[in-house]
N, C-alpha and C. Protein backbone atom coordinates (compact mmCIF):
# COMPACT_ATOMS: atom_id res chain seq x y z
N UNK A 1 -8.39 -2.83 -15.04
CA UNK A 1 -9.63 -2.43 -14.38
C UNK A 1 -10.13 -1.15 -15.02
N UNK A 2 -11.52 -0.97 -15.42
CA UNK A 2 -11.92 0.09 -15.84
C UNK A 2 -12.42 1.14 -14.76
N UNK A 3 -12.34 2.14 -15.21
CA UNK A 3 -12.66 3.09 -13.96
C UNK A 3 -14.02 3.27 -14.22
N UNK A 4 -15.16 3.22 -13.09
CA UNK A 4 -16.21 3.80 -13.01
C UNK A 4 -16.56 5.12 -13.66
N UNK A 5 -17.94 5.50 -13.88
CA UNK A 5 -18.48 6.84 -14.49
C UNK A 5 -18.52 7.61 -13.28
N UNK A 6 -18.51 6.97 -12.27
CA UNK A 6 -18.35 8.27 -11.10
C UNK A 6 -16.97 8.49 -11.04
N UNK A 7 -16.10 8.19 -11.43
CA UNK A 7 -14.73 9.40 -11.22
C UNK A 7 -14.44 10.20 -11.99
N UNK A 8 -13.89 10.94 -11.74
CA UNK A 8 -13.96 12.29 -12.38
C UNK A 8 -12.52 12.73 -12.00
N UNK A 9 -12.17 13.08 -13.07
CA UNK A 9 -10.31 13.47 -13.85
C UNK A 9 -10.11 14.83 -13.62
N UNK A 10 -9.26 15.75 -12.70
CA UNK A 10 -8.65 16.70 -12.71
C UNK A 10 -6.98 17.03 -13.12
N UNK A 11 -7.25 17.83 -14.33
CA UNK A 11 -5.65 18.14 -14.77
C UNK A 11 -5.69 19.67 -14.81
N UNK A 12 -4.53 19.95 -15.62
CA UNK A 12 -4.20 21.20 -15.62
C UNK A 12 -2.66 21.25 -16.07
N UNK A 13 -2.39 22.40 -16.64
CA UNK A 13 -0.68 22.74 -16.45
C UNK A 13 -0.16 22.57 -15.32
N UNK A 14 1.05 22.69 -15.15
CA UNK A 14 1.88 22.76 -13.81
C UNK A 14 1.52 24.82 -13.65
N UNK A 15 1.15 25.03 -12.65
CA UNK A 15 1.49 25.88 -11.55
C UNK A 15 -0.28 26.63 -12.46
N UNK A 16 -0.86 25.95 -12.69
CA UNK A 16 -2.31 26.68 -13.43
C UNK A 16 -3.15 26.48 -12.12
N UNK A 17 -3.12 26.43 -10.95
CA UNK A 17 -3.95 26.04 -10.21
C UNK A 17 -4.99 24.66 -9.92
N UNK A 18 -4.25 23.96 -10.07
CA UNK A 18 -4.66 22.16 -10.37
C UNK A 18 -5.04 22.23 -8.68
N UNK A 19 -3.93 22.08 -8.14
CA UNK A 19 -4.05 21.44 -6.26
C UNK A 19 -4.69 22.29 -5.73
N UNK A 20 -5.10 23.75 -5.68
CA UNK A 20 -5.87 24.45 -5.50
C UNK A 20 -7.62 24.00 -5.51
N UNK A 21 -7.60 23.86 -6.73
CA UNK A 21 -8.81 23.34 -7.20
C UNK A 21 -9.27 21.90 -6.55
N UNK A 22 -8.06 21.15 -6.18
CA UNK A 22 -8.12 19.80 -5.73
C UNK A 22 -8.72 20.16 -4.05
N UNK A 23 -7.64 21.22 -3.48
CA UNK A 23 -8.05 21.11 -2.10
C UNK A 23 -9.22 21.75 -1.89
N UNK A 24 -9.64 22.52 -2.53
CA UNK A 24 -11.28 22.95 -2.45
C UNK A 24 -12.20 21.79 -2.44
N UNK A 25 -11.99 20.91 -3.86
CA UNK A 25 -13.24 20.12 -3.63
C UNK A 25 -13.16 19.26 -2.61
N UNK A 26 -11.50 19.00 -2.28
CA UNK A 26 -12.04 17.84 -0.83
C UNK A 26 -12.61 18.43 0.27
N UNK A 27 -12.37 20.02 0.27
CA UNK A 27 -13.42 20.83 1.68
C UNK A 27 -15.01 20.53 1.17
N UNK A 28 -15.33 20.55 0.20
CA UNK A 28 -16.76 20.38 -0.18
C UNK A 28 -17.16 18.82 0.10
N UNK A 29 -16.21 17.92 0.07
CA UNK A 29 -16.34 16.37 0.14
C UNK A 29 -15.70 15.55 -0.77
N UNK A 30 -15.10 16.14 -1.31
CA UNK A 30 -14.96 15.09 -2.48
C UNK A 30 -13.84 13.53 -1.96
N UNK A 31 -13.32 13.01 -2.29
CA UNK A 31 -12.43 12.21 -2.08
C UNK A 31 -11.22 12.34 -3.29
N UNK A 32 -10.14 12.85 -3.14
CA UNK A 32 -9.04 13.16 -4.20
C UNK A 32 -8.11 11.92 -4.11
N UNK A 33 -7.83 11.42 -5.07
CA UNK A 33 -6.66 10.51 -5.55
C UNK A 33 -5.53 11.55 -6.38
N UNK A 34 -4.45 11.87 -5.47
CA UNK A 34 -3.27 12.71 -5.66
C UNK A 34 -2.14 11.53 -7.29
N UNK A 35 -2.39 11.40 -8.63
CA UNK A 35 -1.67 10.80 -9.28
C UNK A 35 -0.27 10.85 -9.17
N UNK A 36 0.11 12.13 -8.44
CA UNK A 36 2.22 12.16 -8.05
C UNK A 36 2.53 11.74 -7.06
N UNK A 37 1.15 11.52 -5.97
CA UNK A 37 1.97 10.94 -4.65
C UNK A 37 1.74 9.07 -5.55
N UNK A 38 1.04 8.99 -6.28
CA UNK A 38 1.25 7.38 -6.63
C UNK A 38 2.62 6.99 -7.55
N UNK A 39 2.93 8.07 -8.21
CA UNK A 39 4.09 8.47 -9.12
C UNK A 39 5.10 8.11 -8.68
N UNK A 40 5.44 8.72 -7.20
CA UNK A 40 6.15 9.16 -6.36
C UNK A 40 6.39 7.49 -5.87
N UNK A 41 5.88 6.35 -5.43
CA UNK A 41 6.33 5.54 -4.90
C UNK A 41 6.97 4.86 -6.12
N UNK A 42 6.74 4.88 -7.70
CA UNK A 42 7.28 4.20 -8.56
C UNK A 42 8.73 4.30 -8.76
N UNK A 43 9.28 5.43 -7.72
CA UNK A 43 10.48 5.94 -7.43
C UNK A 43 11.50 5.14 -6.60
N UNK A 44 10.79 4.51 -5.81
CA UNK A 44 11.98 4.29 -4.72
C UNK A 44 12.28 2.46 -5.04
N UNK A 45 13.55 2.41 -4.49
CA UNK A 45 14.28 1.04 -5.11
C UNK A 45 13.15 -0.59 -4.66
N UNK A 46 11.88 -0.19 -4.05
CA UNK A 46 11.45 -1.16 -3.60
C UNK A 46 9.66 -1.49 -5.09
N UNK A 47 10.00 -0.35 -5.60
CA UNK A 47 9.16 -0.12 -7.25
C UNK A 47 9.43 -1.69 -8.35
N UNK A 48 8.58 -2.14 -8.85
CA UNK A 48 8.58 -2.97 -10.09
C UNK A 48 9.48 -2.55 -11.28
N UNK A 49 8.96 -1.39 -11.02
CA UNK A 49 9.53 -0.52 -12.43
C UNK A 49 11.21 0.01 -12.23
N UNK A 50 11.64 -0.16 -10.87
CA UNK A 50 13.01 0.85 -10.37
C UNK A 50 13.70 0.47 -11.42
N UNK A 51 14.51 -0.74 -11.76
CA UNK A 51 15.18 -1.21 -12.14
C UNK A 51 14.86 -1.20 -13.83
N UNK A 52 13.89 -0.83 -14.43
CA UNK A 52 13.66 -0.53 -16.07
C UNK A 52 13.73 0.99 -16.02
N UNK A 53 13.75 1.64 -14.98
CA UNK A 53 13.68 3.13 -14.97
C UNK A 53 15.68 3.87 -14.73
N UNK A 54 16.18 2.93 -14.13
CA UNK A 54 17.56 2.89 -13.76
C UNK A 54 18.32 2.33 -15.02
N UNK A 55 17.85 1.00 -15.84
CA UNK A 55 18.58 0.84 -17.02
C UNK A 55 18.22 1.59 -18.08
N UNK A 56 17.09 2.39 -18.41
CA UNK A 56 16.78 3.07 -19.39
C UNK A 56 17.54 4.74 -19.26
N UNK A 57 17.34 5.48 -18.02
CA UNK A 57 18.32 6.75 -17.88
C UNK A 57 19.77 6.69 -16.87
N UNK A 58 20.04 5.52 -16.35
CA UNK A 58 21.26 5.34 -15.91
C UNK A 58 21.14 5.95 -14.70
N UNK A 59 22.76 5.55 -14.03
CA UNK A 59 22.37 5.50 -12.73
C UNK A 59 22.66 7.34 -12.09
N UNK A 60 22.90 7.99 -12.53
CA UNK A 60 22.67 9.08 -12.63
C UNK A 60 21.32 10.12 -12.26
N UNK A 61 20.43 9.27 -12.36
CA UNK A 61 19.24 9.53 -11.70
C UNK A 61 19.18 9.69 -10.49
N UNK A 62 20.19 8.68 -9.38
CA UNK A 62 19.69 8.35 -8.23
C UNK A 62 20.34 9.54 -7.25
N UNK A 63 19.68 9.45 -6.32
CA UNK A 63 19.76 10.23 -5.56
C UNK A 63 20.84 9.88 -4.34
N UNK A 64 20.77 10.22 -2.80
CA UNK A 64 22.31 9.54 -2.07
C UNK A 64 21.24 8.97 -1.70
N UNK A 65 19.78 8.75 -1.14
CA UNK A 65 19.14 8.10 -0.73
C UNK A 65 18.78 6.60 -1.02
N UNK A 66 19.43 6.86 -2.70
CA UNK A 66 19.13 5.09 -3.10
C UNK A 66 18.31 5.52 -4.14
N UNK A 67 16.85 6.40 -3.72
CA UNK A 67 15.93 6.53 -4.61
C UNK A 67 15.89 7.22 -5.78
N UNK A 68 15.20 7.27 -6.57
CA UNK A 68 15.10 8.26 -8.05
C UNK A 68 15.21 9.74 -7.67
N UNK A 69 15.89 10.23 -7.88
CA UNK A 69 15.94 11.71 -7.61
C UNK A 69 14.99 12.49 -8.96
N UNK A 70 13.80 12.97 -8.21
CA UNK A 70 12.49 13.32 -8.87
C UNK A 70 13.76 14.65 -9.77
N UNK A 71 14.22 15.40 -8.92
CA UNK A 71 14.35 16.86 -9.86
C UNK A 71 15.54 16.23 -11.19
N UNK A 72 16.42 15.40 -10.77
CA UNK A 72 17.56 14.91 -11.66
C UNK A 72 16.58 14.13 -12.92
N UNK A 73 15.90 13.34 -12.47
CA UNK A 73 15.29 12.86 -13.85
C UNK A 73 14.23 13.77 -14.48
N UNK A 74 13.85 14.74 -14.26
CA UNK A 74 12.99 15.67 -14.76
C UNK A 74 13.83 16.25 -15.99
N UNK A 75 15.12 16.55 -15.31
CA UNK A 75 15.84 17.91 -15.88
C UNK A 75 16.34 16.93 -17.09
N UNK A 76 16.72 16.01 -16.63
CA UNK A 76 17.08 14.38 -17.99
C UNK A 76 15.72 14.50 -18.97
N UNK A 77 14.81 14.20 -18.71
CA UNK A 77 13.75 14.00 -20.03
C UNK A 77 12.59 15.04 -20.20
N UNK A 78 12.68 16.21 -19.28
CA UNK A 78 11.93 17.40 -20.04
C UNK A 78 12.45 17.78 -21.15
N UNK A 79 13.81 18.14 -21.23
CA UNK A 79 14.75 18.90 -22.40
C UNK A 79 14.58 17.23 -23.79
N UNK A 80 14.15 16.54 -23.53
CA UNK A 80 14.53 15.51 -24.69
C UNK A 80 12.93 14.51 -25.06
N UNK A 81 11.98 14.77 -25.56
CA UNK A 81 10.85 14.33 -25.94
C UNK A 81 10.84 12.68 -26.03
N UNK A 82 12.17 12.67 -26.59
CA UNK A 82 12.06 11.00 -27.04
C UNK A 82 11.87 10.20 -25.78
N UNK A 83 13.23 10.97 -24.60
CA UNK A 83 12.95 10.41 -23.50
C UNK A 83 12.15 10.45 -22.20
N UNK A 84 11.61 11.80 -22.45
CA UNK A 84 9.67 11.98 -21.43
C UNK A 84 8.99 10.41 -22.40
N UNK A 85 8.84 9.92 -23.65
CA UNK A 85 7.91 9.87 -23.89
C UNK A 85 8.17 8.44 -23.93
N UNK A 86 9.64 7.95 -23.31
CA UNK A 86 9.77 6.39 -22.82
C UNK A 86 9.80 6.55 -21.63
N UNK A 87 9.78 7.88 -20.54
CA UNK A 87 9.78 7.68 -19.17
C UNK A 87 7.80 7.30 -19.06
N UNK A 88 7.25 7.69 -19.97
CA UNK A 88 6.06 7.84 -19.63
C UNK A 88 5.15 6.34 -20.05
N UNK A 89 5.61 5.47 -20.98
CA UNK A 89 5.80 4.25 -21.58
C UNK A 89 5.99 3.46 -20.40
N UNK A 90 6.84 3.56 -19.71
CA UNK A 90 7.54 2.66 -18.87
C UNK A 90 6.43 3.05 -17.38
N UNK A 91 6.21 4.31 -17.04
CA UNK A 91 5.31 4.69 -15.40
C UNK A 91 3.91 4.89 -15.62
N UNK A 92 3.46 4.97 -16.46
CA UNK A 92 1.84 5.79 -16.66
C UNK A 92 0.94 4.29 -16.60
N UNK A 93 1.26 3.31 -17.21
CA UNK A 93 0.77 1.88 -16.91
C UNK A 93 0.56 1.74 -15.71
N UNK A 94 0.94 1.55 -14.51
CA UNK A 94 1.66 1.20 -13.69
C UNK A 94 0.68 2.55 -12.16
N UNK A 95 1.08 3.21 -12.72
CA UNK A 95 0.46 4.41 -12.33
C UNK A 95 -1.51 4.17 -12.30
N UNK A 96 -1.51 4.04 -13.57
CA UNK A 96 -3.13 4.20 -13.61
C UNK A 96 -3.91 3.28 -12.79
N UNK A 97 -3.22 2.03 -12.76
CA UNK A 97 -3.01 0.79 -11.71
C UNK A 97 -3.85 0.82 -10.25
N UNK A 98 -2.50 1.66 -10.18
CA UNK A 98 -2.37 2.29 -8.86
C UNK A 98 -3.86 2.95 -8.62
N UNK A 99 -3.79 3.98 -9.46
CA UNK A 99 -4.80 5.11 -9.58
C UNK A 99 -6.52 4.23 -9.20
N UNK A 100 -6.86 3.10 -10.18
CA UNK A 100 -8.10 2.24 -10.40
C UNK A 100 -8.20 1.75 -8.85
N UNK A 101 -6.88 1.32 -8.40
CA UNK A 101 -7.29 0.17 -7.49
C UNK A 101 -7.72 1.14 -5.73
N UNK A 102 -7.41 2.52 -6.12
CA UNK A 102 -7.16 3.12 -4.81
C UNK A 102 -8.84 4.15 -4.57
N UNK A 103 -9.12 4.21 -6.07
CA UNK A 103 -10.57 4.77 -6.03
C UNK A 103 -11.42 3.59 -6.67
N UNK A 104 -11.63 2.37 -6.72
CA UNK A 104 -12.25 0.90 -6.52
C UNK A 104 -12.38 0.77 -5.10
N UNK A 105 -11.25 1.01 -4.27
CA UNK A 105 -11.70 0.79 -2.83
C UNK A 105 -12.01 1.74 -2.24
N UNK A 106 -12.26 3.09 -2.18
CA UNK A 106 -12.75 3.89 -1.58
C UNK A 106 -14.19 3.73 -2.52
N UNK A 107 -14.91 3.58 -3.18
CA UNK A 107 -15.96 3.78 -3.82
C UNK A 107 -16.95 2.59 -3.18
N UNK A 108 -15.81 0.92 -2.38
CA UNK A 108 -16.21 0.05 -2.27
C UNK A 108 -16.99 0.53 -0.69
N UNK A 109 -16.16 1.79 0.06
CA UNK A 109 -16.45 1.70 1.27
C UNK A 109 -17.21 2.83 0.94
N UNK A 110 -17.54 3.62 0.48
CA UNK A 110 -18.06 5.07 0.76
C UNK A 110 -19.12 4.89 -0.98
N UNK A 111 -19.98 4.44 -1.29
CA UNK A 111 -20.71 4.24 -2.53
C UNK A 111 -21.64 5.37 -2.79
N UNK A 112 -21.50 5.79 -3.61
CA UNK A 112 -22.41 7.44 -3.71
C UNK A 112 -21.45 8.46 -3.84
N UNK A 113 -20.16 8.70 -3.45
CA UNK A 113 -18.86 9.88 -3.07
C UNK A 113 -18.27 10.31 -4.24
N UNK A 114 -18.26 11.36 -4.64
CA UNK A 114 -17.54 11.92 -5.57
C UNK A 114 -16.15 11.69 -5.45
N UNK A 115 -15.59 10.94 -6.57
CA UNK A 115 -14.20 10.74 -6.15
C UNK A 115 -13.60 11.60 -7.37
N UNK A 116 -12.60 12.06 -7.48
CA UNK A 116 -11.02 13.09 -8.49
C UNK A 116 -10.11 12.45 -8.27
N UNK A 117 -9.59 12.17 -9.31
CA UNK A 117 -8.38 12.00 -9.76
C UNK A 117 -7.44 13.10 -10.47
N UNK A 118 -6.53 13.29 -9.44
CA UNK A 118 -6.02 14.53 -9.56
C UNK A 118 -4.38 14.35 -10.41
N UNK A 119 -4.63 14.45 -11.99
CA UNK A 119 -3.54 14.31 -12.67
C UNK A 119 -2.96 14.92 -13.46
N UNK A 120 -1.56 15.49 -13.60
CA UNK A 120 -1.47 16.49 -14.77
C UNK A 120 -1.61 16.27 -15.61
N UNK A 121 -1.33 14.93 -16.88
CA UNK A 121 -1.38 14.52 -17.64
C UNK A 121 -2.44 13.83 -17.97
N UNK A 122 -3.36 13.73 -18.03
CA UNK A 122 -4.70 12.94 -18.65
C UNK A 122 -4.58 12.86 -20.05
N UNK A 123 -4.77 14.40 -20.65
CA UNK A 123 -4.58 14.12 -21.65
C UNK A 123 -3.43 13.44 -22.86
N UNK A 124 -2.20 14.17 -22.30
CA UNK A 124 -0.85 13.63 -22.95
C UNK A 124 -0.88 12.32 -23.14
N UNK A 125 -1.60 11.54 -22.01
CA UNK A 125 -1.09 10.32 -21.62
C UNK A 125 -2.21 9.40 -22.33
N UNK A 126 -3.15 10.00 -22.47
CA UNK A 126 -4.51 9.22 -23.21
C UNK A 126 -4.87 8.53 -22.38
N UNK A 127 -5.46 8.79 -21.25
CA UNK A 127 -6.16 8.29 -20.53
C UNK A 127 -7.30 8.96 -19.98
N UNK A 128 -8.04 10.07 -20.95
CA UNK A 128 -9.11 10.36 -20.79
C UNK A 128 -10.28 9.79 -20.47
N UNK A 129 -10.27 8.81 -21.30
CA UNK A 129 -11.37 7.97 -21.06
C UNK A 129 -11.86 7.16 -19.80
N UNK A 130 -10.92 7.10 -19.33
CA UNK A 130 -11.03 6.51 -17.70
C UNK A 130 -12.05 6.93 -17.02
N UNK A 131 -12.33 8.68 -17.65
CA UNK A 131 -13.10 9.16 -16.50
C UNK A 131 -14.93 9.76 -17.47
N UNK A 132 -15.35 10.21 -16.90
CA UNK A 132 -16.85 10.53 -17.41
C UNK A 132 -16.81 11.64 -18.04
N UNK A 133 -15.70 12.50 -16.68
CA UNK A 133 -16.09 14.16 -17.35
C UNK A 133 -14.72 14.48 -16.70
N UNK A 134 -13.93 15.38 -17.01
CA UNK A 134 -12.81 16.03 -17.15
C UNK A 134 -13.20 17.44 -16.73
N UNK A 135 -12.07 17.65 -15.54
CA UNK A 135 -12.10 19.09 -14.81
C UNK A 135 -10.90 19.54 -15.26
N UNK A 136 -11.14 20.95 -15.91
CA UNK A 136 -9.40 21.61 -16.34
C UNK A 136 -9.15 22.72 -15.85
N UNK A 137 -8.21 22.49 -14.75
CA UNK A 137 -7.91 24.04 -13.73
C UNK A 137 -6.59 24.80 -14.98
N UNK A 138 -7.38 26.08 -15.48
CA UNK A 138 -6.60 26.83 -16.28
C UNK A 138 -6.47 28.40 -15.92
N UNK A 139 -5.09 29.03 -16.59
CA UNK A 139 -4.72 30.35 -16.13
C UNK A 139 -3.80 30.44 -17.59
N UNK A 140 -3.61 31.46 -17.68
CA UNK A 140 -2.73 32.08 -18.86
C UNK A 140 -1.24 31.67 -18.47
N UNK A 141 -0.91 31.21 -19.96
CA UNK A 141 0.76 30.13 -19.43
C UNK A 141 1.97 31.88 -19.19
N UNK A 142 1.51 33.05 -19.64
CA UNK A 142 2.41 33.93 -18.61
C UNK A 142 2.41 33.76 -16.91
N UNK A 143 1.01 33.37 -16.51
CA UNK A 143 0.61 33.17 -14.92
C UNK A 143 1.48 31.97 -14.64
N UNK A 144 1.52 31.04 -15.28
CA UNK A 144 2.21 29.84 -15.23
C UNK A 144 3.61 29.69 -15.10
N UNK A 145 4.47 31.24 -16.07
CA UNK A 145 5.52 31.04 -15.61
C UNK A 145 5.79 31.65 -14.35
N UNK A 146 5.24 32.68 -14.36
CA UNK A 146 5.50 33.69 -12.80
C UNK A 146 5.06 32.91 -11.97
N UNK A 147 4.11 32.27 -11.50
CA UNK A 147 4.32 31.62 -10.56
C UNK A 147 5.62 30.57 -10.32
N UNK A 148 5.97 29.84 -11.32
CA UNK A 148 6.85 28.77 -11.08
C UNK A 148 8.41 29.61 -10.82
N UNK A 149 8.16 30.47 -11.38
CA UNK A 149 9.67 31.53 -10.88
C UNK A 149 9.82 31.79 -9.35
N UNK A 150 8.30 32.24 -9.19
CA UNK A 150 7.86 33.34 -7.61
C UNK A 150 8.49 32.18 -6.65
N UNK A 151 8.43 30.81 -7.09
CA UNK A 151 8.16 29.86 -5.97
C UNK A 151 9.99 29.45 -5.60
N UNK A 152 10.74 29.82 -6.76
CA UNK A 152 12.21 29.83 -6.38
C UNK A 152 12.81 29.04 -6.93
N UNK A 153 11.90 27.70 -7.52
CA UNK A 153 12.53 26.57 -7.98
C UNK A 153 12.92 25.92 -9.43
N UNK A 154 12.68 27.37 -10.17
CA UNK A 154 12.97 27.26 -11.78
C UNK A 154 13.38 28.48 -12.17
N UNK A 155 14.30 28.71 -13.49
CA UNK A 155 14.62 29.97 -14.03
C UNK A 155 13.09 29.59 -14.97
N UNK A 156 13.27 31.23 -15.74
CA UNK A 156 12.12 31.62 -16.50
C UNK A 156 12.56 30.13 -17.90
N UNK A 157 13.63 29.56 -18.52
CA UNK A 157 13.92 28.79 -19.25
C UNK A 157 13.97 27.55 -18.97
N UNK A 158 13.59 27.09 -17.86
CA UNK A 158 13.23 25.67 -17.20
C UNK A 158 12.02 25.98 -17.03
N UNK A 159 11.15 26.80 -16.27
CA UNK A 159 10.02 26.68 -16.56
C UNK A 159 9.03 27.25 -17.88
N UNK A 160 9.68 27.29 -18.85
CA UNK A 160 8.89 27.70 -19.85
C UNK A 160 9.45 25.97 -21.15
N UNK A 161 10.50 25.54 -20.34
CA UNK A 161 10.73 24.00 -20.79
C UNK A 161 9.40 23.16 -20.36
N UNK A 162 9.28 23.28 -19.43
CA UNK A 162 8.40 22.21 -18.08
C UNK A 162 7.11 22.46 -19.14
N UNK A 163 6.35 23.58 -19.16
CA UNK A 163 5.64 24.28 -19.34
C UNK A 163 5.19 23.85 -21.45
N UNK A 164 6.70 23.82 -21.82
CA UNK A 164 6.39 23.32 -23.40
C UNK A 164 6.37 21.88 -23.57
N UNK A 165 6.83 20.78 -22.49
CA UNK A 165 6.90 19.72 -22.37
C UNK A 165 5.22 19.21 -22.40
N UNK A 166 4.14 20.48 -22.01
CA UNK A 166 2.66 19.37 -21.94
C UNK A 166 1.70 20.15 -22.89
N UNK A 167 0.61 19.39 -22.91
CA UNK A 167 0.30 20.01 -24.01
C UNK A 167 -0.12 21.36 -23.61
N UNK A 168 -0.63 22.29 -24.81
CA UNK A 168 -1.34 23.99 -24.30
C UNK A 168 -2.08 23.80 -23.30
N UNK A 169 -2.31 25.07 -23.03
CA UNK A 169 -3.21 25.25 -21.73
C UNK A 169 -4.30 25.32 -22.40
N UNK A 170 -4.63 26.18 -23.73
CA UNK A 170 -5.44 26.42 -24.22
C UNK A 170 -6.06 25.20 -25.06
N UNK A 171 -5.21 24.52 -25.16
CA UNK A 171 -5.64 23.02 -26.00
C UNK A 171 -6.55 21.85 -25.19
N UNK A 172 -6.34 21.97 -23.80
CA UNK A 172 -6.73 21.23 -22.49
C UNK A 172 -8.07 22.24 -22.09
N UNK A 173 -8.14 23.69 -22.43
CA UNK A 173 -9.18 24.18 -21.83
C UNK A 173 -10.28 23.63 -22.94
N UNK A 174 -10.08 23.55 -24.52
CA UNK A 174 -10.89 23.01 -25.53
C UNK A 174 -11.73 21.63 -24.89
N UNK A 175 -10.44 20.93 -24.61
CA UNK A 175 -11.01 19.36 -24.53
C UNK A 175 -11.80 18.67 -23.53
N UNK A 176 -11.85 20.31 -22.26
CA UNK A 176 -12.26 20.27 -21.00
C UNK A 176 -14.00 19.88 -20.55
N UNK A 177 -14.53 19.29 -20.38
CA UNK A 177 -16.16 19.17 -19.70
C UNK A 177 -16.35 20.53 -18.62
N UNK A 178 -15.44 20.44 -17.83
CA UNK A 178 -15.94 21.56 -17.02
C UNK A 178 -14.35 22.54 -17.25
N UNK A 179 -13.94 23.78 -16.84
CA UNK A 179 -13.05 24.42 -16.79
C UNK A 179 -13.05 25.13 -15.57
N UNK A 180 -11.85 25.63 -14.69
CA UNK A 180 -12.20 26.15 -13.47
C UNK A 180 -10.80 27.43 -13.97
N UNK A 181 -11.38 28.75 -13.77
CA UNK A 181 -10.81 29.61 -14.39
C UNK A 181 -9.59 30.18 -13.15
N UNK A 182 -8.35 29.57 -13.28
CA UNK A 182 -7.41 29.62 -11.83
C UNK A 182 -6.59 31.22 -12.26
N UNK A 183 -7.19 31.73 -12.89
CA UNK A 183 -6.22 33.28 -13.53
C UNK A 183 -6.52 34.14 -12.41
N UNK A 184 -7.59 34.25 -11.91
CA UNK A 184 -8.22 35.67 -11.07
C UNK A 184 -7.49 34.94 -9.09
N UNK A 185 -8.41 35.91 -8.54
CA UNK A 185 -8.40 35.41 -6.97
C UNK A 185 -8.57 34.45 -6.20
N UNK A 186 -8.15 34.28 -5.26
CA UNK A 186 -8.81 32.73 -4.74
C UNK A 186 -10.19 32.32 -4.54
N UNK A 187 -10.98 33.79 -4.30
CA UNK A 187 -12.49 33.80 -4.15
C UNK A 187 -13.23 33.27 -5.15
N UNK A 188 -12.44 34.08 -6.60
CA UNK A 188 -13.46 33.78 -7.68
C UNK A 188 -13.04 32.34 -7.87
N UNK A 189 -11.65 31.70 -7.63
CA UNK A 189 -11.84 30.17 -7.84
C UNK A 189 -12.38 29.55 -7.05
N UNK A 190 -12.54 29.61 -5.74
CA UNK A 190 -13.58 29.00 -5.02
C UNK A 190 -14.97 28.92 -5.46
N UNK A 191 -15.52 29.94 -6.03
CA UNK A 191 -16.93 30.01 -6.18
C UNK A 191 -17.32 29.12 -7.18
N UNK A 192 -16.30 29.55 -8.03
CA UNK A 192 -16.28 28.44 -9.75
C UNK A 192 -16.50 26.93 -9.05
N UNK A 193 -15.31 26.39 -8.06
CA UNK A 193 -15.58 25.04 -7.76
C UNK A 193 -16.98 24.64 -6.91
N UNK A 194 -17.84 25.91 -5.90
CA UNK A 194 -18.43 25.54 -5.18
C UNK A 194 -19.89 25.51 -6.33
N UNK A 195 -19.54 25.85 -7.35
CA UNK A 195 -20.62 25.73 -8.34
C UNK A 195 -20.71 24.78 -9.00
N UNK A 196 -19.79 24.01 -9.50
CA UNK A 196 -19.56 22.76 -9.57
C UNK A 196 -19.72 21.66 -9.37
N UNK A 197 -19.62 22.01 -7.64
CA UNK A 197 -19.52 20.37 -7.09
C UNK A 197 -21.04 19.81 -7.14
N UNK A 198 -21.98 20.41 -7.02
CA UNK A 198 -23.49 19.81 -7.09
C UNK A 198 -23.50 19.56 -8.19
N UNK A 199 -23.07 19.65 -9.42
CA UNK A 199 -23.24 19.22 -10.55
C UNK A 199 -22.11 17.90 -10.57
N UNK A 200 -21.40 17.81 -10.06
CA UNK A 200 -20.65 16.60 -10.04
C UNK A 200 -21.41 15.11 -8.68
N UNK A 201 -22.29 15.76 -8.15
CA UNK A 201 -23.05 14.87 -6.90
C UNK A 201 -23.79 14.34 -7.59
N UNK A 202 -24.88 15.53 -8.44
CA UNK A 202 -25.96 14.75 -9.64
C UNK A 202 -25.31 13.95 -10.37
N UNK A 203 -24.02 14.05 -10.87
CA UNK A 203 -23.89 13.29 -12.05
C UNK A 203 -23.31 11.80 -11.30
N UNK A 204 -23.35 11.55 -10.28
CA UNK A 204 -22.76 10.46 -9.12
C UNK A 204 -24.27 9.67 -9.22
N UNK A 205 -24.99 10.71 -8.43
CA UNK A 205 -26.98 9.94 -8.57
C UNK A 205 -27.40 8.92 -9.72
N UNK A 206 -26.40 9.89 -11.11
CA UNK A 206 -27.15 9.95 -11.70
C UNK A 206 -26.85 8.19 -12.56
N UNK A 207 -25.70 7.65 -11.67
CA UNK A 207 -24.92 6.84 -12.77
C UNK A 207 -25.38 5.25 -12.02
């Protein structure tokens, strides 16, 4: 399924202010499609994919729950390229799927609505094209690590792994249609998005 010219692609680094940017525009209206909570079900043993995701990194992945243990397979194929880049082979299909069929039906009930797709990877993954115009929530990858430290759940060498695992920040701000500058306060990123979103309504009119 091809995605419509009214959706519109939000990425970013990890901890650059992506969900930030996400929960703003849904206060303005938007309709957000979260790409990790769709991620997130490709996880559990009742997934298409469980069982190519279990013979490819072993059972070592799993968690006591049964399911994929998100942090165990991270820490498995961040440190090893070959294998992010068959975990991503094997879920990003599958994923985008997901992604088409969930803003196809909200677009079916609500016609005119700005819909986001809220994903870290757009670019890595080459699936730019899906969308019309590309939103890139960016901050300086020092901001990137301090936050992911502040939050408790990485040393400065796991998150500066996580962090070398996607592409630059600065490489994503290049390739960006719009950019939402997540370095400063919450004010000044609010304003950036509330400036925005009418330019993302016209371009809905406009299609």
């Amino acid at each position: 399924m091809s995605v419509s010219p009214r959706y519109f692609g939000l990425t970013g680094g990890i901890a650059s202010g992506k969900s930030t940017v996400a929960t703003m525009l849904r206060e303005l209206g938007a309709y957000i499609i979260d790409a990790d909570e769709a991620g997130h079900e490709l996880l559990l043993p009742s997934s298409p994919v469980f069982p190519e995701l279990v013979a490819a990194f072993g059972r070592e992945i799993l968690g006591s729950s049964g399911s994929i243990d998100r942090r165990r397979l991270g820490s498995l194929v961040f440190s090893d390229p070959v294998k992010l880049d068959q975990l991503n082979r094997i879920v990003h299909p599958r994923i985008i799927e997901r992604l088409d069929q969930l803003a196809a039906e909200h677009c079916t009930r609500n016609p005119g609505s700005v819909v986001v797709v809220d994903a870290a990877l757009i670019y890595e993954t080459g699936i730019a094209g899906h969308f019309v115009k590309i939103i890139v929530a960016w901050c300086r990858p020092e901001q990137q690590i301090e936050r992911l430290m502040n939050k408790g759940s990485m040393t400065r060498e796991e998150a500066e792994r996580r962090i070398a695992s996607q592409m630059p920040a600065e490489e994503k701000r290049r390739r960006a249609d719009f950019v939402i500058d997540c370095s400063g306060s919450l004010e000044e990123t609010r304003r950036q998005v509330r400036m925005l979103y009418p330019r993302l309504q016209e371009l809905v009119r406009s299609t």
